[in-house]
Protein backbone atom coordinates (compact mmCIF):
# COMPACT_ATOMS: atom_id res chain seq x y z
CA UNK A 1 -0.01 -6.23 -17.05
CA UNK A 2 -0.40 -3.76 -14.01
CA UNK A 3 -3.61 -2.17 -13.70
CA UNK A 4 -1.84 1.47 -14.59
CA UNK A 5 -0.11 -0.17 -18.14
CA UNK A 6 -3.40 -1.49 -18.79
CA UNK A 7 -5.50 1.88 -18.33
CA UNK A 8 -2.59 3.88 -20.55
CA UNK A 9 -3.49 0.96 -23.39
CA UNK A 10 -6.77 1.93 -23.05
CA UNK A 11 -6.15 5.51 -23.17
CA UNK A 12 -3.72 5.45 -25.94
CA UNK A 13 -6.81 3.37 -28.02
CA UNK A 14 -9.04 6.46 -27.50
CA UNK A 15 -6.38 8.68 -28.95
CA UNK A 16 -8.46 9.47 -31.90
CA UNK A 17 -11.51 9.99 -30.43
CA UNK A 18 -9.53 12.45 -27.35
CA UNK A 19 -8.13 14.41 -29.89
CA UNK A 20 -12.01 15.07 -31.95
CA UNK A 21 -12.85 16.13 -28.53
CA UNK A 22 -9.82 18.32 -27.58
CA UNK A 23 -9.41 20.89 -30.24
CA UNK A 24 -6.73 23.30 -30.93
CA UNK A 25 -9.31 25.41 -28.50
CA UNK A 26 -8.24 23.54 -25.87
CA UNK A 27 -4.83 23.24 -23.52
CA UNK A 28 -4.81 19.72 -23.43
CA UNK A 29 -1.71 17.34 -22.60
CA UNK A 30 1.64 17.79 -25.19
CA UNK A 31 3.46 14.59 -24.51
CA UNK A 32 3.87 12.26 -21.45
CA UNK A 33 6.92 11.39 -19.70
CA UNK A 34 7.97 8.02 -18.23
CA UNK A 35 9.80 8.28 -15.52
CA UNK A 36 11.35 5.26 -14.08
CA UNK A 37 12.30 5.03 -10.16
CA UNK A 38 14.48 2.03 -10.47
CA UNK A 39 17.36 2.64 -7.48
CA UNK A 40 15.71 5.61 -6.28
CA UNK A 41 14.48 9.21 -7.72
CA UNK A 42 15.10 12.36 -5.91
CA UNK A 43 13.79 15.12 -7.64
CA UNK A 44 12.50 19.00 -7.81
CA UNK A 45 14.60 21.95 -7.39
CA UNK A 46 12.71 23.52 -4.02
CA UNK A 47 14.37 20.52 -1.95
CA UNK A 48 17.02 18.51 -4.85
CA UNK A 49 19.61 19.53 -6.85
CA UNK A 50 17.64 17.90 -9.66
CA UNK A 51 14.40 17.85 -11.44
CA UNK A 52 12.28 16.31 -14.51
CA UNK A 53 13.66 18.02 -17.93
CA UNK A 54 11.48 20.11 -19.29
CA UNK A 55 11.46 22.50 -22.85
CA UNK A 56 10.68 26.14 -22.47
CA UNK A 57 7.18 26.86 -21.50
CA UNK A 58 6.55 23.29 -20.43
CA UNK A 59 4.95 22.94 -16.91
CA UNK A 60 3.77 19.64 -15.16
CA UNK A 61 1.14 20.35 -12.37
CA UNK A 62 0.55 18.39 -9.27
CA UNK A 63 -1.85 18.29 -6.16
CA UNK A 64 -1.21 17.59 -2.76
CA UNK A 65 -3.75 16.45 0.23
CA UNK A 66 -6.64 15.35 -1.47
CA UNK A 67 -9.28 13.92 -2.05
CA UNK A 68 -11.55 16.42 -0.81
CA UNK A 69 -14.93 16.06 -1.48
CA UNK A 70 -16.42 19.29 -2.55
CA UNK A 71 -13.20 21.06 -4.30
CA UNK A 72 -10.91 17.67 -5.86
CA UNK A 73 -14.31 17.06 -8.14
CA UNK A 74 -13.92 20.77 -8.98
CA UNK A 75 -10.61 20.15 -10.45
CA UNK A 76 -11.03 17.44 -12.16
CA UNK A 77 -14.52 19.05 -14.09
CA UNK A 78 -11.75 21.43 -14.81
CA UNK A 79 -8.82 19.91 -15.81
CA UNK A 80 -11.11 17.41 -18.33
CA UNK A 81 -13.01 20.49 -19.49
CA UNK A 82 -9.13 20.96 -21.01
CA UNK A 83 -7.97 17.63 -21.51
CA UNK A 84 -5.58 18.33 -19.02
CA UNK A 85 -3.72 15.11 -17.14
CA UNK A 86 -1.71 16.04 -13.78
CA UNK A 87 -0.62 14.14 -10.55
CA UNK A 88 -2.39 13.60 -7.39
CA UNK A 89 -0.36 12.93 -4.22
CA UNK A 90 -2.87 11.57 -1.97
CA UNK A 91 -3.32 11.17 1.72
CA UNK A 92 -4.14 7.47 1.69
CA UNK A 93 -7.30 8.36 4.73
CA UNK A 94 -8.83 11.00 2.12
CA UNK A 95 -8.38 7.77 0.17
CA UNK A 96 -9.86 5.46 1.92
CA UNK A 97 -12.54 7.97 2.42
CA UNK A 98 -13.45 9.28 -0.66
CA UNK A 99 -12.15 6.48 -3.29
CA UNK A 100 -14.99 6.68 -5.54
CA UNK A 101 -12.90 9.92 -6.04
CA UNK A 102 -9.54 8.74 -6.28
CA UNK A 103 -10.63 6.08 -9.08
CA UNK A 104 -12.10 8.85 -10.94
CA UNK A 105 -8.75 10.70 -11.45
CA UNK A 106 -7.33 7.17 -12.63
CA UNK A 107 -9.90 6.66 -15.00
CA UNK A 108 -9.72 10.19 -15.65
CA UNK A 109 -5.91 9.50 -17.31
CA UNK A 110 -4.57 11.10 -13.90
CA UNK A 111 -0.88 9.81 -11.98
CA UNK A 112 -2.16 8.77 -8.45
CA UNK A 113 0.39 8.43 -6.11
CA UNK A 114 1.53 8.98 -2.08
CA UNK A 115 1.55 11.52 1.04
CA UNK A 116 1.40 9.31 3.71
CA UNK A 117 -2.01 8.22 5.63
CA UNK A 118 -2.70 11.06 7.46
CA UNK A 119 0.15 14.00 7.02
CA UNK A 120 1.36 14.19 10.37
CA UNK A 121 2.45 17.46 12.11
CA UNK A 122 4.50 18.89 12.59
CA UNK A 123 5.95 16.95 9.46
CA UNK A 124 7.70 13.61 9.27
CA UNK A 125 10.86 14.25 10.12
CA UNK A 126 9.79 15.53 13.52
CA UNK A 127 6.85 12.75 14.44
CA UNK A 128 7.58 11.07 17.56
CA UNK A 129 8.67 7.61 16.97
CA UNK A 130 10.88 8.20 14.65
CA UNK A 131 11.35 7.10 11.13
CA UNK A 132 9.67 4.02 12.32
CA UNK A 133 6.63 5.82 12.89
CA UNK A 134 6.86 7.30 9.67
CA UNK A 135 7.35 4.30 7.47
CA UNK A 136 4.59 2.65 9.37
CA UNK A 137 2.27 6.00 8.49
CA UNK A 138 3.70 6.14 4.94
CA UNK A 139 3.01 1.93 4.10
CA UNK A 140 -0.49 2.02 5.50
CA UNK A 141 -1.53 5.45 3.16
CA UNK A 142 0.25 3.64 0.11
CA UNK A 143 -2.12 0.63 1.01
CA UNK A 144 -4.79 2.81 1.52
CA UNK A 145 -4.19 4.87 -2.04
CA UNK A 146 -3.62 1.68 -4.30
CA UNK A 147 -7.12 0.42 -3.10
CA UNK A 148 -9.23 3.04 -3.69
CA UNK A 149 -7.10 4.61 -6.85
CA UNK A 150 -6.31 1.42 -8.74
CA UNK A 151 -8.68 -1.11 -7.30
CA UNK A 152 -5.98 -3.02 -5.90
CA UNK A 153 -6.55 -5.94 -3.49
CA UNK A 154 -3.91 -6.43 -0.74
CA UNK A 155 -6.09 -9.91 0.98
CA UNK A 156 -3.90 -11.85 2.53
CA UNK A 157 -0.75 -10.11 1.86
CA UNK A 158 1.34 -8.39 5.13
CA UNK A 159 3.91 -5.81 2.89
CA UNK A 160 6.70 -4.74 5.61
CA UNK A 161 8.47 -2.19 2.63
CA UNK A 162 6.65 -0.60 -0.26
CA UNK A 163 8.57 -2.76 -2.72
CA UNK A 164 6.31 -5.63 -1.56
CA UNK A 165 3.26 -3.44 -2.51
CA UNK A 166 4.61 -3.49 -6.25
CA UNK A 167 2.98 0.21 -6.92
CA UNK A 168 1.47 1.49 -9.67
CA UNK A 169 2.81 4.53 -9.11
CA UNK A 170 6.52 4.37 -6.90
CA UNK A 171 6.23 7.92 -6.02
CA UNK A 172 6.35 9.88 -2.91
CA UNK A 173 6.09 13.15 -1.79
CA UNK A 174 7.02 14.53 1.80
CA UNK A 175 4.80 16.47 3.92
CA UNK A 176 6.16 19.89 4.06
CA UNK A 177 9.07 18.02 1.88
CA UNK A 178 10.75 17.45 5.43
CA UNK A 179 12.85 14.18 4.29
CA UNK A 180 15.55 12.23 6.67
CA UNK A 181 18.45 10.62 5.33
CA UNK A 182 16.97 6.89 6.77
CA UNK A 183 13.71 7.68 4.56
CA UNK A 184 15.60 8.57 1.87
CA UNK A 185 17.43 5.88 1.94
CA UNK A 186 14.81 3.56 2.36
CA UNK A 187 12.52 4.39 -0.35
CA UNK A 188 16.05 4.42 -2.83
CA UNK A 189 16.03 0.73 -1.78
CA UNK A 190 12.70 -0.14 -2.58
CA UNK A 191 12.60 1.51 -6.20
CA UNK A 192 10.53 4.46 -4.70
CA UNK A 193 11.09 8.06 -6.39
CA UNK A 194 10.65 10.83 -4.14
CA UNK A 195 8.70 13.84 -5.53
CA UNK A 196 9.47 17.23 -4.62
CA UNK A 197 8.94 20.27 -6.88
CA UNK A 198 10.23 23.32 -8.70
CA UNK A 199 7.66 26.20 -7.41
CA UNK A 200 5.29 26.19 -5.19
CA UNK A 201 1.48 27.76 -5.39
CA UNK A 202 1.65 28.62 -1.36
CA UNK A 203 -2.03 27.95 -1.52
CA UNK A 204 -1.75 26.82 2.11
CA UNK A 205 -2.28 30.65 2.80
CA UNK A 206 -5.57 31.38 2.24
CA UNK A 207 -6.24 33.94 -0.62
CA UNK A 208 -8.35 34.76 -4.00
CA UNK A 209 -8.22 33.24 -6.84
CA UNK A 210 -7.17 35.96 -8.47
CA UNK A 211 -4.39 36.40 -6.34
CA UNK A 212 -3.41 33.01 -6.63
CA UNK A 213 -3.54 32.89 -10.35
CA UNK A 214 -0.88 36.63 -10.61
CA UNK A 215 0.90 34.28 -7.97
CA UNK A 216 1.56 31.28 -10.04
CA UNK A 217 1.72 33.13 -13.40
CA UNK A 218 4.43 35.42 -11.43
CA UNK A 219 6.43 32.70 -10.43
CA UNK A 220 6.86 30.71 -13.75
CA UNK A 221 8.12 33.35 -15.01
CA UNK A 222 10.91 33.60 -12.87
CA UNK A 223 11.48 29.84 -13.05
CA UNK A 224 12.19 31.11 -16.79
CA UNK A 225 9.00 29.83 -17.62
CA UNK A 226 8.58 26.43 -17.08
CA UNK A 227 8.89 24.00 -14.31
CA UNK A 228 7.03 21.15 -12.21
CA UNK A 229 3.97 23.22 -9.98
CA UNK A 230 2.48 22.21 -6.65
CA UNK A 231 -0.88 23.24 -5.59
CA UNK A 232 -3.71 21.76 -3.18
CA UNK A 233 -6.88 20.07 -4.60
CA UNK A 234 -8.64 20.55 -0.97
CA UNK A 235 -8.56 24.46 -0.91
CA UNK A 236 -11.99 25.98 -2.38
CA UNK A 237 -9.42 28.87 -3.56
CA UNK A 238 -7.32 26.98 -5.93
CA UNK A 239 -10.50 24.72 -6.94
CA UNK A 240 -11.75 28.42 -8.02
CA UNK A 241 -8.43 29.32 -9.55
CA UNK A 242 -7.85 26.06 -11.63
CA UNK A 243 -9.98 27.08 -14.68
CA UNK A 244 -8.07 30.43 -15.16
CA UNK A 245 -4.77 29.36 -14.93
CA UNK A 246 -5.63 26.59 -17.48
CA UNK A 247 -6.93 29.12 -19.58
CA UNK A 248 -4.26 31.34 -18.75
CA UNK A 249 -1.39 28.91 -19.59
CA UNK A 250 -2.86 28.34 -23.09
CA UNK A 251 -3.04 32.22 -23.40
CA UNK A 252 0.30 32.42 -22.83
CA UNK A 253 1.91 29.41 -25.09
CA UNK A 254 2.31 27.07 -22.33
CA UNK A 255 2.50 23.08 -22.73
CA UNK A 256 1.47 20.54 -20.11
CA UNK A 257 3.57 17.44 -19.49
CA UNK A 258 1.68 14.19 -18.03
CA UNK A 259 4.13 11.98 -15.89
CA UNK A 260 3.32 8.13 -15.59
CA UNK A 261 5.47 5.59 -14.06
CA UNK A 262 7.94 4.05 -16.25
CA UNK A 263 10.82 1.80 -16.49
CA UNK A 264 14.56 2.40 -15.65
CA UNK A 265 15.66 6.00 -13.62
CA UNK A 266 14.44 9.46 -14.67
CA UNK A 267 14.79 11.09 -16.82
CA UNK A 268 16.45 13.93 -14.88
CA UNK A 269 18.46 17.36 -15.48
CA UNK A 270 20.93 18.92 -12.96
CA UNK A 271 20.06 22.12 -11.26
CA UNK A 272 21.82 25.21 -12.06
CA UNK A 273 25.16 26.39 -10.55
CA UNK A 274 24.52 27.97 -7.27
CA UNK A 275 21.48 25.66 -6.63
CA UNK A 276 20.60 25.65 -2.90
CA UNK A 277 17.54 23.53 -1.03
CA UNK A 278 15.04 26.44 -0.33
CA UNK A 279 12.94 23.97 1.11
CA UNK A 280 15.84 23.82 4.29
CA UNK A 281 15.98 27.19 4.93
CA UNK A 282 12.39 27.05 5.31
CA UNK A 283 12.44 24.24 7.56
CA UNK A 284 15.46 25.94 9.17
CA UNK A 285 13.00 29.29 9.84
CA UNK A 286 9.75 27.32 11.08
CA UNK A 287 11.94 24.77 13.34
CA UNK A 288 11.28 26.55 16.70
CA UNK A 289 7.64 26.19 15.58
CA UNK A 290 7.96 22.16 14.79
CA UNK A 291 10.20 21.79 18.08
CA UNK A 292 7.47 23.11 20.57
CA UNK A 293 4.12 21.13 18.96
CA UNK A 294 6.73 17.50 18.46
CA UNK A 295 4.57 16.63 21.82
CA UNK A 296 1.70 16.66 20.40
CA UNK A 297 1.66 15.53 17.04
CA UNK A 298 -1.95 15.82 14.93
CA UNK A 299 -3.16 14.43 11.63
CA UNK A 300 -3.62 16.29 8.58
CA UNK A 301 -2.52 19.21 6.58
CA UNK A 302 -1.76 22.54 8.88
CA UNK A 303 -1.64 25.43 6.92
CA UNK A 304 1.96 27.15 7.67
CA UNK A 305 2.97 30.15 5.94
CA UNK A 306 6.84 29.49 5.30
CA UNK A 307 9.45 32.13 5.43
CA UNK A 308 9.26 34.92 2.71
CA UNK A 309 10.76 33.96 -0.60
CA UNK A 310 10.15 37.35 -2.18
């Protein structure tokens, strides 16, 4: 059995006892969703014409960038203060770093899964080298990742594509979402499901919590409230926002849906008619910006504000 089945058989023995813990005071987790990558996943509406199906008021939270060691332990006091399970899409150096961290969130009944090793700028899709670059950055972080998440030991073994690695989680998310076509078309061949999202937290700009929180609140309710959210478990801001917008979501009759890594493909839902990729036309805007710095590429998230959406 792979190490994540096993840890979901442990967690589903300690129902019971979760549920004496979590009271009807508490958000907690509604239902989880299995969502298989077999033949490739592409979805959230910001970048693909598709996303995870999800009932009204239903929202499935994610983090990018982390671990971090101050604010990531922050998040997780607060998401278990709620019973609260959500997906981290770690940079596998942060990993390697900090994985006394990332095996917490496991054991914590977190999804762990992948962001490359170090989050090149200015994005994949511009790093010199090419996509060969990139899948070289994006094997090493998954290496990194399954070590320190899920204890994983890779002695001996020389993976040259991620289906070698056998993943516990076969997700990936893109750096700024900035895909190519060949990446794409990689990861479809090696059963890996590529992660974008529905709305976005734009926590890279620095800001309150308070602003943050009448940002996110704000925006799910123009997504016609529901949808999957990304925010950033390295920012002290949304580490400080976290506890109100759990609070806040129960306030308001929201659910929160736990993805894990299943079997088959999906399950998905089309987007609606007239969907376009925001995330291209934001691309499209900061382009002149990625063009100039492609000769000299650095490591690690950049904070970028994108083009207005509102």
């Amino acid at each position: 059995m792979r190490i994540a089945g096993a840890l979901m058989v442990l967690l589903a023995g300690l129902g019971a006892a979760a549920a004496a813990e979590c009271g009807p005071d508490k958000l907690g987790t509604s239902r989880i969703v299995e969502v298989g990558t077999q033949g490739g996943l592409e979805v959230g509406l910001k970048t693909y014409p598709k996303t995870i199906p999800l009932a009204d008021h239903e929202v499935i939270l994610t983090f990018d960038d982390g671990p971090d060691a101050t604010n990531t332990p922050k998040v997780l006091d607060a998401l278990a203060a709620e019973c609260v399970r959500v997906t981290f899409f770690e940079i596998g150096r942060n990993a390697e770093g900090l994985p006394q961290i990332a095996r917490r969130e496991v054991l914590d009944g977190h999804t762990v899964a992948h962001h490359t090793w170090s989050h090149p700028q200015p994005t994949l899709r511009y790093l010199p080298g090419g996509d060969a670059a990139a899948r070289a950055d994006i094997l090493k972080g998954m290496i990194a990742v399954e070590k320190a998440a899920y204890g994983r030991d890779f002695e001996g073994v020389e993976p040259k594509e991620p289906k070698d690695l056998k993943l516990e989680a076969p997700w990936f998310r893109f750096p700024g979402f900035a895909d190519t076509q060949d990446l794409r078309d990689w990861f479809s061949a090696n059963n890996v499901g590529i992660f974008g999202v529905d709305l976005w937290a734009s926590d890279w700009i620095k800001m309150t919590p308070e602003e943050e929180l009448k940002l996110v609140m704000g925006r799910l309710d123009k997504n016609g409230h529901k949808g999957m959210l990304l925010m950033h478990d390295n920012h002290p801001w949304t580490a400080a926002m976290i506890p109100m917008l759990l609070k806040e979501l129960k306030a308001k009759g929201y659910k929160v849906v736990h993805m894990v890594a299943g079997p088959g493909n999906g399950p998905t839902v089309a987007a609606p008619p007239g969907w376009v990729s925001e995330t291209e036309r934001v691309i499209g805007a900061l382009r002149p910006r990625f063009d100039k710095s492609a000769a000299k590429v650095v490591s690690g998230p950049i904070p970028v504000k994108p083009a207005p959406t509102e």
